[in-house]
Protein backbone atom coordinates (compact mmCIF):
# COMPACT_ATOMS: atom_id res chain seq x y z
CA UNK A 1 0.00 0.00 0.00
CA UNK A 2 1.66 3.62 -0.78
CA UNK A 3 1.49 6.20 1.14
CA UNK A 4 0.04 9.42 -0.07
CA UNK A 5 0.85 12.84 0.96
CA UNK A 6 -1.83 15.79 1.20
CA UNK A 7 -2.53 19.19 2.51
CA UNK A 8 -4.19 18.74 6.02
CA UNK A 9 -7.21 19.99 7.21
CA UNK A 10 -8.75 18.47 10.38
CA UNK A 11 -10.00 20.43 13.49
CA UNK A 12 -6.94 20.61 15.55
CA UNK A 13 -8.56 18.97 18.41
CA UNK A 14 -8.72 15.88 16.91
CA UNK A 15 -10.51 14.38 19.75
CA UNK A 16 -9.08 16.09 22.13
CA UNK A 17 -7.13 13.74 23.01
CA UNK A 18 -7.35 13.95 22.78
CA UNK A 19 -4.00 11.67 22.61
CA UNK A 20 -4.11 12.61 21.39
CA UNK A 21 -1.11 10.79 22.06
CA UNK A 22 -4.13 8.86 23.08
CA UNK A 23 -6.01 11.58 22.68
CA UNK A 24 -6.82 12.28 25.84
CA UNK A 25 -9.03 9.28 26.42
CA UNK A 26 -8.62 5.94 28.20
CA UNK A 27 -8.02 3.35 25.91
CA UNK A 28 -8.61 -0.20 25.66
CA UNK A 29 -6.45 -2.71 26.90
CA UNK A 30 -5.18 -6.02 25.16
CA UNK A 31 -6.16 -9.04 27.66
CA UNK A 32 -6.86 -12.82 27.47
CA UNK A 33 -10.70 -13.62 27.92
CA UNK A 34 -9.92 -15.53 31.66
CA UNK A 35 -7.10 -13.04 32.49
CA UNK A 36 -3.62 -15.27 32.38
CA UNK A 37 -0.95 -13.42 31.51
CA UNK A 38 -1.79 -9.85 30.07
CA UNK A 39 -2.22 -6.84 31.74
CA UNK A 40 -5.81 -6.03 33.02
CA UNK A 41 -7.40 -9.10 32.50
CA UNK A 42 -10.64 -8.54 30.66
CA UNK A 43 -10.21 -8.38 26.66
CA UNK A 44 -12.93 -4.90 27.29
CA UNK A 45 -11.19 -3.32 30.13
CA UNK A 46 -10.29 0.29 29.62
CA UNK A 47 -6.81 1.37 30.49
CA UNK A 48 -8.19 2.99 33.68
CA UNK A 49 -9.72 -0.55 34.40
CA UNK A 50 -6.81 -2.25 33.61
CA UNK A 51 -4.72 0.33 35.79
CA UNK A 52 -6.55 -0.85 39.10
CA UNK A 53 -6.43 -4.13 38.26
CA UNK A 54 -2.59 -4.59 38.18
CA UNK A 55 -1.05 -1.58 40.16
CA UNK A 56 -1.30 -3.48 43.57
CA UNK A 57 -0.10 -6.90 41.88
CA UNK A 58 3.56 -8.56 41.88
CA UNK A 59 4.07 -7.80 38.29
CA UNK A 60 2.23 -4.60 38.16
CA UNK A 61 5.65 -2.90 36.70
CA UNK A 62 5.62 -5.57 33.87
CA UNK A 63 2.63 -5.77 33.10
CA UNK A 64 2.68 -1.97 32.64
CA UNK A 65 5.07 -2.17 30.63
CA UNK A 66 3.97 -4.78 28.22
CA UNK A 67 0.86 -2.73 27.93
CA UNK A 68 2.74 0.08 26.98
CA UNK A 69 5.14 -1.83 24.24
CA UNK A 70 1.99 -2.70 22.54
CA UNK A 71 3.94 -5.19 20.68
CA UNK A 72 0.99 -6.84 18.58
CA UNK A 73 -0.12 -3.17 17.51
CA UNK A 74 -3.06 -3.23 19.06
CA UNK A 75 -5.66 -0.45 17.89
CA UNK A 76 -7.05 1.34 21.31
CA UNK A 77 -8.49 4.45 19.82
CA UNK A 78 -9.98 5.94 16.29
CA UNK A 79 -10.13 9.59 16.00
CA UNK A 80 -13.22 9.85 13.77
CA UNK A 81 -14.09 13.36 12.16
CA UNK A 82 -17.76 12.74 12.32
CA UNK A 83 -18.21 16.08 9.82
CA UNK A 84 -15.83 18.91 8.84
CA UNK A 85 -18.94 21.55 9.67
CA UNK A 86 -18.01 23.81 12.59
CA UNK A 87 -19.55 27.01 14.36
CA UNK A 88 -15.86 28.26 14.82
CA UNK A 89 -13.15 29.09 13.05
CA UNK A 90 -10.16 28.65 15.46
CA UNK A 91 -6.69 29.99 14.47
CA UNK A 92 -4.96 26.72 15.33
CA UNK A 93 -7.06 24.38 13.51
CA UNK A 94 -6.18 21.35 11.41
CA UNK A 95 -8.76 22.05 8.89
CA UNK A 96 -7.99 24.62 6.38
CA UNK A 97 -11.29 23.90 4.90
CA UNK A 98 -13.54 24.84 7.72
CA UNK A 99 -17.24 25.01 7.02
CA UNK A 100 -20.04 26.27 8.16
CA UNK A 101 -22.67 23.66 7.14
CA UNK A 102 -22.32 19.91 6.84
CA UNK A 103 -20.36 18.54 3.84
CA UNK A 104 -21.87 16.67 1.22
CA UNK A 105 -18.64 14.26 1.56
CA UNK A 106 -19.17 13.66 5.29
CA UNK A 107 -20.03 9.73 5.87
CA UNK A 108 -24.04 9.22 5.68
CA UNK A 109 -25.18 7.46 8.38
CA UNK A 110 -25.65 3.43 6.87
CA UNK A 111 -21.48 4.74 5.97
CA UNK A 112 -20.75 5.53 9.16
CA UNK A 113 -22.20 2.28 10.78
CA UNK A 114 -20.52 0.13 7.76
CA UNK A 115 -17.27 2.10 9.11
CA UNK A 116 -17.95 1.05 12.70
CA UNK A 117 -18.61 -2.83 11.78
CA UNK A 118 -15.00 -2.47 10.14
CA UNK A 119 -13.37 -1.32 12.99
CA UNK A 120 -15.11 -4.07 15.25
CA UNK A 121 -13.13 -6.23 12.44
CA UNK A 122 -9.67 -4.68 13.78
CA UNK A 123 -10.05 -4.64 17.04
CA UNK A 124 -11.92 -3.11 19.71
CA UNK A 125 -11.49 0.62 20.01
CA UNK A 126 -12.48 3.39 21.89
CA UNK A 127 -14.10 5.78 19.53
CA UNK A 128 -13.80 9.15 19.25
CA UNK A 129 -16.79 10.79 17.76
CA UNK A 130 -14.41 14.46 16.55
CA UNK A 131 -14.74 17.16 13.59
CA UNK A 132 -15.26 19.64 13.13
CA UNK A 133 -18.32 19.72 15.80
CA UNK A 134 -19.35 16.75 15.97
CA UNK A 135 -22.52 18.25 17.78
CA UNK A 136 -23.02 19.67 13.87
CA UNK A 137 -24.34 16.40 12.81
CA UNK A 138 -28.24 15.65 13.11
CA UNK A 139 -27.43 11.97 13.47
CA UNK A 140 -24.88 12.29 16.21
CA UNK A 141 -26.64 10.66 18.85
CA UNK A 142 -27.77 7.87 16.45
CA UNK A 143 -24.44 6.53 15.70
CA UNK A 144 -23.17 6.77 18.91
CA UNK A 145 -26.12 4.21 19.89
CA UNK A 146 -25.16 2.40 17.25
CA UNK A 147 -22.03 2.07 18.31
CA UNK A 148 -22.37 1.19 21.92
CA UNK A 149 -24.90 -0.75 20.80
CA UNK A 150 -22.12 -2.79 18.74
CA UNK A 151 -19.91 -2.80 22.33
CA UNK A 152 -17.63 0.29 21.67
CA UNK A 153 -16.75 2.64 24.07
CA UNK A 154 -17.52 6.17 22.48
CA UNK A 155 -16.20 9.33 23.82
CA UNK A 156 -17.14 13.02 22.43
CA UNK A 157 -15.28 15.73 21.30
CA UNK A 158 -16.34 18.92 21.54
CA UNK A 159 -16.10 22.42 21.91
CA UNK A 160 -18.97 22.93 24.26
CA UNK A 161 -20.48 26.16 22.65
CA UNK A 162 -23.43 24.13 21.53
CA UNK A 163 -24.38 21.88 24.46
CA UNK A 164 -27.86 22.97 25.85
CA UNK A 165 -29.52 20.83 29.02
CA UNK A 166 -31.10 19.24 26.29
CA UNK A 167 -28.73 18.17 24.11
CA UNK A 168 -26.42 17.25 27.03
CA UNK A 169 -29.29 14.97 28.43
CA UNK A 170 -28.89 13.47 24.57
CA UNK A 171 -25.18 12.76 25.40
CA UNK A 172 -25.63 11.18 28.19
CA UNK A 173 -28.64 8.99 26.95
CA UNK A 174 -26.47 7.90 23.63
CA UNK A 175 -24.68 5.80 25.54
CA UNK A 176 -21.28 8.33 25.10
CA UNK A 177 -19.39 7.71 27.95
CA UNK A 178 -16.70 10.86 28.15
CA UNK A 179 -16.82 14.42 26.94
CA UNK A 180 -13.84 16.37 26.21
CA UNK A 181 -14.11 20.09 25.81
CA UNK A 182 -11.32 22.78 24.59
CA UNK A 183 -10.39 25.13 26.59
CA UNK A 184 -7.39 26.99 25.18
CA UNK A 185 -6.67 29.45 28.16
CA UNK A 186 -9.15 31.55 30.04
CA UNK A 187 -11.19 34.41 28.90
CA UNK A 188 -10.61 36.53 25.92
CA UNK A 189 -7.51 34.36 25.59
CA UNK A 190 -9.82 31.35 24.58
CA UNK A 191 -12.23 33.34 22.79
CA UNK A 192 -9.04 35.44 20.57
CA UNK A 193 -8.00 32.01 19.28
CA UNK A 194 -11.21 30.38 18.91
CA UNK A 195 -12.73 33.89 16.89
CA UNK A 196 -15.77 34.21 18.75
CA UNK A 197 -16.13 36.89 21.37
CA UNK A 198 -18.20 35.00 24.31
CA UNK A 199 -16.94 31.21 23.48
CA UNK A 200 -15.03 30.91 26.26
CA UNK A 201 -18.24 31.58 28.26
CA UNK A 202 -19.79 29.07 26.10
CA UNK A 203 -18.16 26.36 26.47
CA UNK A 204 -17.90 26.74 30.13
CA UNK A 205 -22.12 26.60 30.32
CA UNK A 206 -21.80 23.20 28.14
CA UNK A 207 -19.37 22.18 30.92
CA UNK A 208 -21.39 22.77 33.33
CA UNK A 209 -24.68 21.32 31.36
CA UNK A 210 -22.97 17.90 30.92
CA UNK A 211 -22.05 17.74 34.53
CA UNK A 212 -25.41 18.15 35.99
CA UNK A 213 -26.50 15.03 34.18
CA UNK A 214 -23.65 13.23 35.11
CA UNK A 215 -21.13 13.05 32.32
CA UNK A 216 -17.39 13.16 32.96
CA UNK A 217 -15.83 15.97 31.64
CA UNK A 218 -12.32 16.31 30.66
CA UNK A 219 -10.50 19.62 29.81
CA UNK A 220 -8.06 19.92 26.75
CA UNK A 221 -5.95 22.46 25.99
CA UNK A 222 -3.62 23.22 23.29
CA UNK A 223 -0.22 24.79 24.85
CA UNK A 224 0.66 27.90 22.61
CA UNK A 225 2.97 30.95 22.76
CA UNK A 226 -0.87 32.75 23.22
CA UNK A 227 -1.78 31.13 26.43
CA UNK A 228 2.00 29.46 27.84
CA UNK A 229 1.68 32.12 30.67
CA UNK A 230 -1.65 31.19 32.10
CA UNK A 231 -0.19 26.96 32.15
CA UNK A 232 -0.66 27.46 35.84
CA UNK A 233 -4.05 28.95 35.98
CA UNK A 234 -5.47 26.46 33.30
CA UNK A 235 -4.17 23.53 35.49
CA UNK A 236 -6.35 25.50 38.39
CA UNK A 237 -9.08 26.27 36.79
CA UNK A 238 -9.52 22.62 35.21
CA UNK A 239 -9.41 21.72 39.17
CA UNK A 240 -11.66 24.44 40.31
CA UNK A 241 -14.42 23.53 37.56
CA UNK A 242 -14.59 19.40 38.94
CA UNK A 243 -13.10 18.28 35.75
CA UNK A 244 -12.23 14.66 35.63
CA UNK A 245 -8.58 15.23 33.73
CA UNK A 246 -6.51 17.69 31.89
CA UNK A 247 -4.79 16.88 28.98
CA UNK A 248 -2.36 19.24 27.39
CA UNK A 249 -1.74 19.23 23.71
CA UNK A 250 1.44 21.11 22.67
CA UNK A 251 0.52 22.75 19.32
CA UNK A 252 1.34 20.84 15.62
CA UNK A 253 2.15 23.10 12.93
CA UNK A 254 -0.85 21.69 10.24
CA UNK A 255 -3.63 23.15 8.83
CA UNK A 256 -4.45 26.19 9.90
CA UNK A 257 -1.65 26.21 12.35
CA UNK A 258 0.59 26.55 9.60
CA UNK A 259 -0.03 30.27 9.44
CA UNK A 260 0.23 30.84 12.85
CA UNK A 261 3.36 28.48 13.81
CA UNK A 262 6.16 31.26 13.25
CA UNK A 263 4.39 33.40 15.93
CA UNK A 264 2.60 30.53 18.23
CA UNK A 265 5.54 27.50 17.94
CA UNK A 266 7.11 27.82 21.36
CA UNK A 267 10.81 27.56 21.78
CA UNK A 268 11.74 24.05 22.31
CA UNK A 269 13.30 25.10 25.42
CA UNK A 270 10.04 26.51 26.83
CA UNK A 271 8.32 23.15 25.45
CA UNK A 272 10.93 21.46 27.63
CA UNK A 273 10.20 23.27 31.01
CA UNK A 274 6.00 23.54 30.53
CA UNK A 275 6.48 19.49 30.22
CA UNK A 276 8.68 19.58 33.47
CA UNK A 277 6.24 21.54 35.21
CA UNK A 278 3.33 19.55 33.93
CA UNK A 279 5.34 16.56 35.48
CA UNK A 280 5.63 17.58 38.75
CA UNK A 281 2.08 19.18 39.18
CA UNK A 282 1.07 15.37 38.08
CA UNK A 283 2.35 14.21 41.59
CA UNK A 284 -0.36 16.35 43.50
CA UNK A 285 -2.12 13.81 42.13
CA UNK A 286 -5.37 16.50 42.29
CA UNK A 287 -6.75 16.00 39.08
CA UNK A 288 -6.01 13.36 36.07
CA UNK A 289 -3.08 14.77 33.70
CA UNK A 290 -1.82 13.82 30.36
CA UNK A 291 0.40 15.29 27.79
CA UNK A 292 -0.51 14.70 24.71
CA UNK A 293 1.42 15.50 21.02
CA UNK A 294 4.28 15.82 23.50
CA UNK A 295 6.41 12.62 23.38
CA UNK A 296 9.39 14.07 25.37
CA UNK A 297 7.09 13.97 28.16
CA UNK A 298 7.89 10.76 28.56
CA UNK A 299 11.42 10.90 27.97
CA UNK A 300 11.24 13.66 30.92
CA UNK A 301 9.39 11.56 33.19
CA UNK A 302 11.88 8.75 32.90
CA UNK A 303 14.95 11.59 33.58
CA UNK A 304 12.96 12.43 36.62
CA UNK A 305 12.24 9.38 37.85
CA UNK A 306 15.76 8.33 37.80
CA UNK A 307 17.01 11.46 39.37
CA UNK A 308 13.95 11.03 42.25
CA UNK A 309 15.51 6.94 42.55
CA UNK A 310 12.11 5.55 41.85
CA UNK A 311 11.15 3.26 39.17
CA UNK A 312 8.29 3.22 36.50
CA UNK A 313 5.53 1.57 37.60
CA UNK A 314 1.62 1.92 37.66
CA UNK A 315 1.84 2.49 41.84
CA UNK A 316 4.26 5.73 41.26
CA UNK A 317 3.49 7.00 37.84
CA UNK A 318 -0.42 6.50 38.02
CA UNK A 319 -1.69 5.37 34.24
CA UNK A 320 1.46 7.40 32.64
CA UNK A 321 3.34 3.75 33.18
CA UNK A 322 1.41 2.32 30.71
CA UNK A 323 1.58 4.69 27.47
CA UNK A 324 4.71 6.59 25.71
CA UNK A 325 4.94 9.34 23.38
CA UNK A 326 3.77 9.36 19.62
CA UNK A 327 1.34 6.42 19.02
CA UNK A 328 0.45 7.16 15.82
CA UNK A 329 -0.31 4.58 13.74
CA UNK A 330 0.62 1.55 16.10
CA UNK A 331 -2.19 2.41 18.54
CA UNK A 332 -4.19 5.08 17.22
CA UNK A 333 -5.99 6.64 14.31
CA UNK A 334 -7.44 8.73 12.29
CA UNK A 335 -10.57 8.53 9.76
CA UNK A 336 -11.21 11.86 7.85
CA UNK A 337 -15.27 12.59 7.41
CA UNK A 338 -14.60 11.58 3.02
CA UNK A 339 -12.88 7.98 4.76
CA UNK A 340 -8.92 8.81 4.82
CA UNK A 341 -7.25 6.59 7.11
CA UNK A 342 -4.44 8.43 8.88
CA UNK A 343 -2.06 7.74 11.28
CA UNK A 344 -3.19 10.32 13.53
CA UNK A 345 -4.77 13.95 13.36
CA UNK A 346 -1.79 15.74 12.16
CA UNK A 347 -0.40 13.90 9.89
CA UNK A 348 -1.28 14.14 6.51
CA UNK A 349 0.08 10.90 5.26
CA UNK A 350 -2.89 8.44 3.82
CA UNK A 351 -2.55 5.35 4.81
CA UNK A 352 -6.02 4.34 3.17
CA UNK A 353 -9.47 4.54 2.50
CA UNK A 354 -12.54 2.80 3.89
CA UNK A 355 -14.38 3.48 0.58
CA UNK A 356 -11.98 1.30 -1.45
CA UNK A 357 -10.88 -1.82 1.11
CA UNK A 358 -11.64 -2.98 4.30
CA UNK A 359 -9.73 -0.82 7.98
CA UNK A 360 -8.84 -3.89 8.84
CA UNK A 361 -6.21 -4.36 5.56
CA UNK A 362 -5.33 -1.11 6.11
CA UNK A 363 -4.73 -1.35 9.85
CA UNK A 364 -2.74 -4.53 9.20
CA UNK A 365 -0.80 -4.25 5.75
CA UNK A 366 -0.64 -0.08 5.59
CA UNK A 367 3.51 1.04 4.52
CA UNK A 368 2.46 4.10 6.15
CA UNK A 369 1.59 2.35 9.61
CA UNK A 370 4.44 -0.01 9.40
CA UNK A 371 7.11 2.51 8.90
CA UNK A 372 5.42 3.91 12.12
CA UNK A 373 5.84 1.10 14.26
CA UNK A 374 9.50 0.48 13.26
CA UNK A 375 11.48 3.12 16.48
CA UNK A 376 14.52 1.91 14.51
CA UNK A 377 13.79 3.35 11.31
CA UNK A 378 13.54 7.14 13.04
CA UNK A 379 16.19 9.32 11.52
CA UNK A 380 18.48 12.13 12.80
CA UNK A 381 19.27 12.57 16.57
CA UNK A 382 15.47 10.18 17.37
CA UNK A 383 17.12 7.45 15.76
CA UNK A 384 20.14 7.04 18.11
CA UNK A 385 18.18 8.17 21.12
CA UNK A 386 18.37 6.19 23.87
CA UNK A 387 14.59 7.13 24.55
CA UNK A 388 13.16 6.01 21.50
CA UNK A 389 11.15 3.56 22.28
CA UNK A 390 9.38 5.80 24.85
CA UNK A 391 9.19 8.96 23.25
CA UNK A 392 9.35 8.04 19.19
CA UNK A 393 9.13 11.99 18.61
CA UNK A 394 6.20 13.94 17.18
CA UNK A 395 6.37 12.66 14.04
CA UNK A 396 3.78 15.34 12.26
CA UNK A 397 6.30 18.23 13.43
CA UNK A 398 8.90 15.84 12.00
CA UNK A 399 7.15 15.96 8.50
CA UNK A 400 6.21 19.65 9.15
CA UNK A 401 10.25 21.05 9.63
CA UNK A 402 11.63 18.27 7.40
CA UNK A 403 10.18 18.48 3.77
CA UNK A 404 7.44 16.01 4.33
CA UNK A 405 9.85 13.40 5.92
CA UNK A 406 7.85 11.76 8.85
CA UNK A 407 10.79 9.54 10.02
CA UNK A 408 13.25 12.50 11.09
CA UNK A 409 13.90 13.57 13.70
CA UNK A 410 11.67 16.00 16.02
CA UNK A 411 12.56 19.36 15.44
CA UNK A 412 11.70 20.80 18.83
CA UNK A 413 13.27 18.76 21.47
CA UNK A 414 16.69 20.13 22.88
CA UNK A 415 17.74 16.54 24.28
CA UNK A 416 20.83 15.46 23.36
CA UNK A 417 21.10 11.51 22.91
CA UNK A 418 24.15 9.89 24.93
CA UNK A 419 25.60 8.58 21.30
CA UNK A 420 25.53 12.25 20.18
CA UNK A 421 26.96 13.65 23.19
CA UNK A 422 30.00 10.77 22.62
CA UNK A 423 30.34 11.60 19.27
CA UNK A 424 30.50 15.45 19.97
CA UNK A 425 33.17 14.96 22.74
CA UNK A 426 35.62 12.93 20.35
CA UNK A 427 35.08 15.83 17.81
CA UNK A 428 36.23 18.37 20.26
């Protein structure tokens, strides 16, 4: 199967993460049906599941760590862009295309249920109902019944400006399980980037809808030079509203963040101290963190960990024990509302299309997805890295700095691989 390079255009929430990374939501877990062997157990469990299940147990740390190797490429979560309508027009967005109305290309609903048999064919995701706003689509609620009623675990994302009582009651009653809203700083900070004087208000009465019916509520928030001095606020105000997790998603230069990367890109050395902040906030332990499109995280919560004397493991680290950085392709996906199969949100390398074979050929036999899941294939400074396998770099900034070349290295990290320091000291 080739691979086929195209201009981008996806909401840059993607699911927000939502992870994502993961995306921002729990994902499924591989097990064996009686629970010998493999971490959490049941073949169903969610990784949260699967987290209390092992974290007290004599293996717990390997366990973890199988879970997170994911060696049989097990697909946890689809990113689905449900439609590429949208109310907003956010600066950072992965769609350059944004509309106003539904598309005429967006999946009809017998599609979209043909699209969720074929996933039930790869595996057993967690699905991501995305756009766009999702909330856009008449039919929403429908296909999320339809696919709970098929056994998947379907999460929404959203940016809350269009979530009455009623429609959150809707939510709830479609069988979605978790909401994630955007919230991409506080105030006229949110409301400058999404374009809509008042959004930020908004999104914080859909918030507030979904939790008087009961729905978890997550917060996600793309890190930006706009918004990098209010990290500490967001993490308190995602605290102070009773949201169940905060997921941080540091920004990817497609789409319409193209045009805004030279002024919004943060330095890589900033990236590398919000990350070390967000680490050490994670140990208060007050509210669920994850950083998401920000693979070094990983690399920096190994440095710390090491410096600290503790070890990796689901009782120290929480649920961060049993990801790593980019899973694009060997964990997650992508499927754009005309059918593209991509790796992830922000990478705008086809892998396939539903509307010409099967997502479970493409899953299994895509060059695109098995370049991905090859750590020793990376180029540049990721490929000698002795954090590879945990980190992997973004590989959509990768393809944004370096000519369309998704296996280099990641442009904004300022680590410098043991091999590379060696080599540097001979040279001196």
């Amino acid at each position: 199967m080739t691979e086929h390079k195209k201009p981008f255009g996806h909401d840059h929430h993607q699911g927000h993460g939502h992870g994502r990374g993961e995306g921002g939501f729990n994902q499924k877990v591989a097990g064996h049906p009686h629970g010998h062997g493999h971490p959490g157990g049941h073949p169903h469990a969610t990784i949260k599941e699967a987290f209390h299940q092992m974290k007290d147990g004599p293996d717990a740390k390997g366990q973890a760590h199988q879970y997170m190797m994911n060696r049989q490429n097990q697909l946890r979560l689809v990113f689905w862009e449900t439609t590429a309508g949208c109310n907003l027009e956010c600066a950072h967005c992965r769609r350059i295309d944004v509309a106003s109305t539904l598309m005429k290309n967006d999946l009809t609903f017998e599609q979209s249920c043909r699209m969720i048999d074929g996933l039930l064919e790869a595996g057993k995701p967690i699905l991501v109902l995305s756009g766009g706003e999702p909330l856009f689509r008449p039919d929403i609620f429908d296909i999320a019944k339809y696919a709970t009623g098929k056994g998947l675990t379907v999460a929404l994302a959203t940016n809350g400006t269009l979530v009455t009582p009623e429609v959150a009651q809707k939510v709830k009653d479609s069988g979605i399980q978790r909401v994630s809203i955007s919230l991409d700083g506080l105030g006229e900070t949110h409301d400058k980037l999404r374009k809509l004087p008042g959004s930020y208000d908004m999104a914080i009465r859909g918030f507030k809808e979904l939790q008087k019916v009961g729905m978890p509520v997550q917060i996600n928030c793309t890190i930006a030079r706009h918004n990098v001095h209010q990290v500490k606020e967001i993490y308190q105000n995602a605290i102070d509203l009773g949201a169940v997790a905060l997921h941080i998603f540091m920004l990817v230069p497609v789409g319409c963040g193209v045009t805004i990367a030279e002024d919004q890109m943060l330095d890589p050395q900033v990236y590398e101290d919000v990350l070390s902040w967000f680490y050490e906030v994670s140990k208060e332990k007050k509210i669920e963190t994850k950083a998401t499109c920000a693979p070094h995280y990983f690399r920096i919560m190994r440095q710390k960990a090491k410096e600290e004397g503790i070890q990796i493991t689901p009782q120290t680290h929480g649920m961060a024990a049993m990801t790593k950085g980019c899973l694009a392709g060997s964990a997650i996906c992508f499927i754009s509302h005309k059918g593209e199969v991509f790796p992830c949100g922000y990478l705008p390398v086809e892998a396939g299309n539903i509307h010409k074979e099967k997502f479970k050929d493409i899953w299994e036999s895509s060059t695109v997805f098995a370049n991905l899941r090859n750590p020793d294939a990376l180029k540049g400074k990721c490929g000698i890295c002795e954090y590879k396998k945990v980190c992997e770099g973004c590989r959509a900034r990768a393809y944004y700095e370096k000519n369309g070349d998704y296996m280099e290295e990641e442009p904004y990290c300022i680590y410098e691989p043991v091999k590379m320091a060696g080599r540097n000291a001979q040279g001196a």
